[in-house]
Protein backbone atom coordinates (compact mmCIF):
# COMPACT_ATOMS: atom_id res chain seq x y z
CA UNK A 1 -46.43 -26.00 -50.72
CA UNK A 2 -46.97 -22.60 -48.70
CA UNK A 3 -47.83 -19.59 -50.75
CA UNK A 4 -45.46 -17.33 -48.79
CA UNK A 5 -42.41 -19.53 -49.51
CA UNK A 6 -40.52 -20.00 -52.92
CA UNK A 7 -39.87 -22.76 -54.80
CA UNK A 8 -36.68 -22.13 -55.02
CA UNK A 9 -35.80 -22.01 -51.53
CA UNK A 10 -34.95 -25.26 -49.56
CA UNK A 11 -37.36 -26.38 -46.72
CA UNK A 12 -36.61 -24.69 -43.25
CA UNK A 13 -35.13 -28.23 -42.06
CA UNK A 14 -32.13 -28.05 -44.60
CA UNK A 15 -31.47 -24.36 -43.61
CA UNK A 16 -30.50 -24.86 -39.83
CA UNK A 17 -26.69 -24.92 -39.65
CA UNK A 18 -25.62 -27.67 -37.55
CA UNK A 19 -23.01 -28.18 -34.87
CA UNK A 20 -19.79 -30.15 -35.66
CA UNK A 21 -18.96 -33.32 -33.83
CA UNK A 22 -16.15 -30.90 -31.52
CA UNK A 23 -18.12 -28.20 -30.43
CA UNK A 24 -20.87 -29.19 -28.02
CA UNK A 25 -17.49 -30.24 -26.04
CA UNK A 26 -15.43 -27.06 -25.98
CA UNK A 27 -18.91 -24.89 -24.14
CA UNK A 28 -17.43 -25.40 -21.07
CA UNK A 29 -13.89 -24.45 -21.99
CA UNK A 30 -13.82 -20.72 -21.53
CA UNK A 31 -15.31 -20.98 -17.78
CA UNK A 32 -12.71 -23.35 -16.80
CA UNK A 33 -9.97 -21.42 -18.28
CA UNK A 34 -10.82 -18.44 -16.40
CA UNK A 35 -11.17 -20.67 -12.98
CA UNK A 36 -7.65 -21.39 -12.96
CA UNK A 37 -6.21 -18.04 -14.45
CA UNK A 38 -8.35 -15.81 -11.65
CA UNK A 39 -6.53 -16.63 -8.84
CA UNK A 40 -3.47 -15.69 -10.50
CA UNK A 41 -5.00 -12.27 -11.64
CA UNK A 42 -6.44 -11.59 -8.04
CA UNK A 43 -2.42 -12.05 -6.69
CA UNK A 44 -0.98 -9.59 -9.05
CA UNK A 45 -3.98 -7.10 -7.95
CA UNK A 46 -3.46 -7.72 -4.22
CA UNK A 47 0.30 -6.94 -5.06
CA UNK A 48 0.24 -3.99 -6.81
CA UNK A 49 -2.40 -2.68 -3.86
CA UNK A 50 -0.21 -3.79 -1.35
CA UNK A 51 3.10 -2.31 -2.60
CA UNK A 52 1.32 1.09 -4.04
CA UNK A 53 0.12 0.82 0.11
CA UNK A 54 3.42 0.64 1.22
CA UNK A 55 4.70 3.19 -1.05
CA UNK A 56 2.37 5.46 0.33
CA UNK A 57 3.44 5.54 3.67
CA UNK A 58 7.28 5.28 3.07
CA UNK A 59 6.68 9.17 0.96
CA UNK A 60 4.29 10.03 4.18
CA UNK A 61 6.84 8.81 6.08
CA UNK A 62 9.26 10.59 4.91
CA UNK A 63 7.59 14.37 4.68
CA UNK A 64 6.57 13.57 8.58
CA UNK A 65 10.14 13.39 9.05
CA UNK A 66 11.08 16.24 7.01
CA UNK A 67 8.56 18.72 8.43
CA UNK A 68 9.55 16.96 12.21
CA UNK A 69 13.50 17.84 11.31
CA UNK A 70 12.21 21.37 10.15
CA UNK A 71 10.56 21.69 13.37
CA UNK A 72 13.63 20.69 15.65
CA UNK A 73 15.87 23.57 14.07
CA UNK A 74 13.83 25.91 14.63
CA UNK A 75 12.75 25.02 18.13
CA UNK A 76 9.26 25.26 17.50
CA UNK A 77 6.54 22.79 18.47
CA UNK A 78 3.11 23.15 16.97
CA UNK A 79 1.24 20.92 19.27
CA UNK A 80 0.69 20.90 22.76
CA UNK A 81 2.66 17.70 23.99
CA UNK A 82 6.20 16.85 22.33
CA UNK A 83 7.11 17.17 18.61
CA UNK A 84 7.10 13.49 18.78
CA UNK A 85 3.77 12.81 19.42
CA UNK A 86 2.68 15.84 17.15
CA UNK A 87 4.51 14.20 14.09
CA UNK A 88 3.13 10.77 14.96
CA UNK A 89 -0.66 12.67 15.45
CA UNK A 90 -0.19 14.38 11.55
CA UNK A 91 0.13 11.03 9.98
CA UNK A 92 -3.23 9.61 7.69
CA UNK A 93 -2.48 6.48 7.81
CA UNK A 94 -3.58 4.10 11.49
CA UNK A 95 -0.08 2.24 10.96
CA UNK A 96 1.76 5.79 10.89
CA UNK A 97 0.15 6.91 13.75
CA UNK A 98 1.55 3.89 15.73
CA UNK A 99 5.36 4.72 14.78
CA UNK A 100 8.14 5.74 16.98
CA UNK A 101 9.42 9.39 16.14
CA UNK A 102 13.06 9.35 17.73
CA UNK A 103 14.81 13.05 17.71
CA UNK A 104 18.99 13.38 18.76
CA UNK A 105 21.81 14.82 18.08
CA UNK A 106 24.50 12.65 16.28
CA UNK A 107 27.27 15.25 17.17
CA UNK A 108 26.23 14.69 21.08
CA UNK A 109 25.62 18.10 21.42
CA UNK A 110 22.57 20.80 20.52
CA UNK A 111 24.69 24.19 19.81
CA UNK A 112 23.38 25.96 17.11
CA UNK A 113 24.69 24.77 13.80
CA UNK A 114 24.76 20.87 15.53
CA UNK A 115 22.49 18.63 13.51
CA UNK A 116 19.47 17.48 14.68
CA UNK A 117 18.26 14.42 13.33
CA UNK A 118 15.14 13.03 13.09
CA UNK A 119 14.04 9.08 12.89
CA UNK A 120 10.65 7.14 11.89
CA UNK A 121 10.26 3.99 11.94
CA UNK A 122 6.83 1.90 11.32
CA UNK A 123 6.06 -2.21 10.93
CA UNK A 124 4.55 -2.48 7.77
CA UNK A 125 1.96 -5.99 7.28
CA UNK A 126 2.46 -6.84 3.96
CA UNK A 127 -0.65 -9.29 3.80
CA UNK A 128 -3.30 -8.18 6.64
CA UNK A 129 -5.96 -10.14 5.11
CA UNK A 130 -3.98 -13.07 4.58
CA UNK A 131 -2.92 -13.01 8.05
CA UNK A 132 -5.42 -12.69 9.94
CA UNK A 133 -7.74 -14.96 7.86
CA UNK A 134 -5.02 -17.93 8.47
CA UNK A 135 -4.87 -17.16 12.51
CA UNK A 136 -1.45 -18.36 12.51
CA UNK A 137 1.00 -16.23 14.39
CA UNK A 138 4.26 -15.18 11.78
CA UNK A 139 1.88 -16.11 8.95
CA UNK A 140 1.64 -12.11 7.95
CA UNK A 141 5.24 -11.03 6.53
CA UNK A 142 6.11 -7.77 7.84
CA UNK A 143 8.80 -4.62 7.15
CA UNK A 144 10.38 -2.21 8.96
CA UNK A 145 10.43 1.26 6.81
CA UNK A 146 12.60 3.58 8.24
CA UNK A 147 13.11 7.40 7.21
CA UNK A 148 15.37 9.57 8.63
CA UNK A 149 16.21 13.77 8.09
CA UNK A 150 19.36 15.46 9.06
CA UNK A 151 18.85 19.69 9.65
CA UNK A 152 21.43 22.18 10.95
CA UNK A 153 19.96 23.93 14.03
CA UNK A 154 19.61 27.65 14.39
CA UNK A 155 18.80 28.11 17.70
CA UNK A 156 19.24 26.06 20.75
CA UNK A 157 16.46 23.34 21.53
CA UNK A 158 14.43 23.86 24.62
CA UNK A 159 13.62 20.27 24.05
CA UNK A 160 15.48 16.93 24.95
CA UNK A 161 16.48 14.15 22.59
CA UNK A 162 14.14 10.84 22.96
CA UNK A 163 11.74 8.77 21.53
């Protein structure tokens, strides 16, 4: 008998706690579980990216149109080319950049008090990564987000009505 060790005590082979019959199979349980429940977790993350994304540029979207309307009544144009391109050139995003700024006159005519509406329109790629990755053409769903803004002018336009 050791001299450190009690009598009382049982020897150190009737003190480790063994493993039931069901547990050694069951270690491998929790990794598989999360193997097929990450994908799934990964597809509600890309969505809520993607449509916070697009959300994004439909409120830019619509303030470049706003300030662009705001612009038109007033006959000024902050940039150097047309108000079109300016609007387009104020955008942060590479997509909004790319869209087609369309000013007119609904009532056909530019008088002051006419309104002077302004258009922006933009393809949005819902899944770049998927599409691309795939290489198939019409494999990468797409919208069309389109703002508009209606403003009385109050002096005549010096500009012309295009895209």
């Amino acid at each position: 008998m050791n001299p450190h060790q009690s009598s009382s005590a049982p020897p150190l082979r009737h003190r480790i706690r063994r493993r039931g019959p069901g547990v050694m199979g069951e270690r491998g349980a929790a990794l598989v579980e999360f193997a097929l429940v990450l994908p799934v977790i990964l597809l509600i993350l890309m969505g809520i990216v993607y449509v916070g994304e697009a959300l994004n540029e439909s409120i830019d979207e619509t303030n470049l149109v706003s300030e662009a309307a705001r612009y038109a009544a007033v006959n000024q144009n902050p940039g150097g080319g047309t108000l079109q391109a300016y609007i387009a050139s104020q955008a942060d995003t590479a997509d909004l950049q790319k869209a087609s700024v369309c000013i007119s006159f609904p009532n056909g005519t530019s008088n002051i008090g006419d309104p002077v509406q302004v258009t922006m329109s933009v393809t949005y790629s819902w899944l770049p990564i998927v599409g691309n990755a795939l290489g198939i053409p019409g494999a990468n769903p797409t919208s069309t987000l389109v703002r508009s803004a209606t403003m009385r002018l109050e002096t005549v336009p010096t500009y012309s009505a295009g895209c």
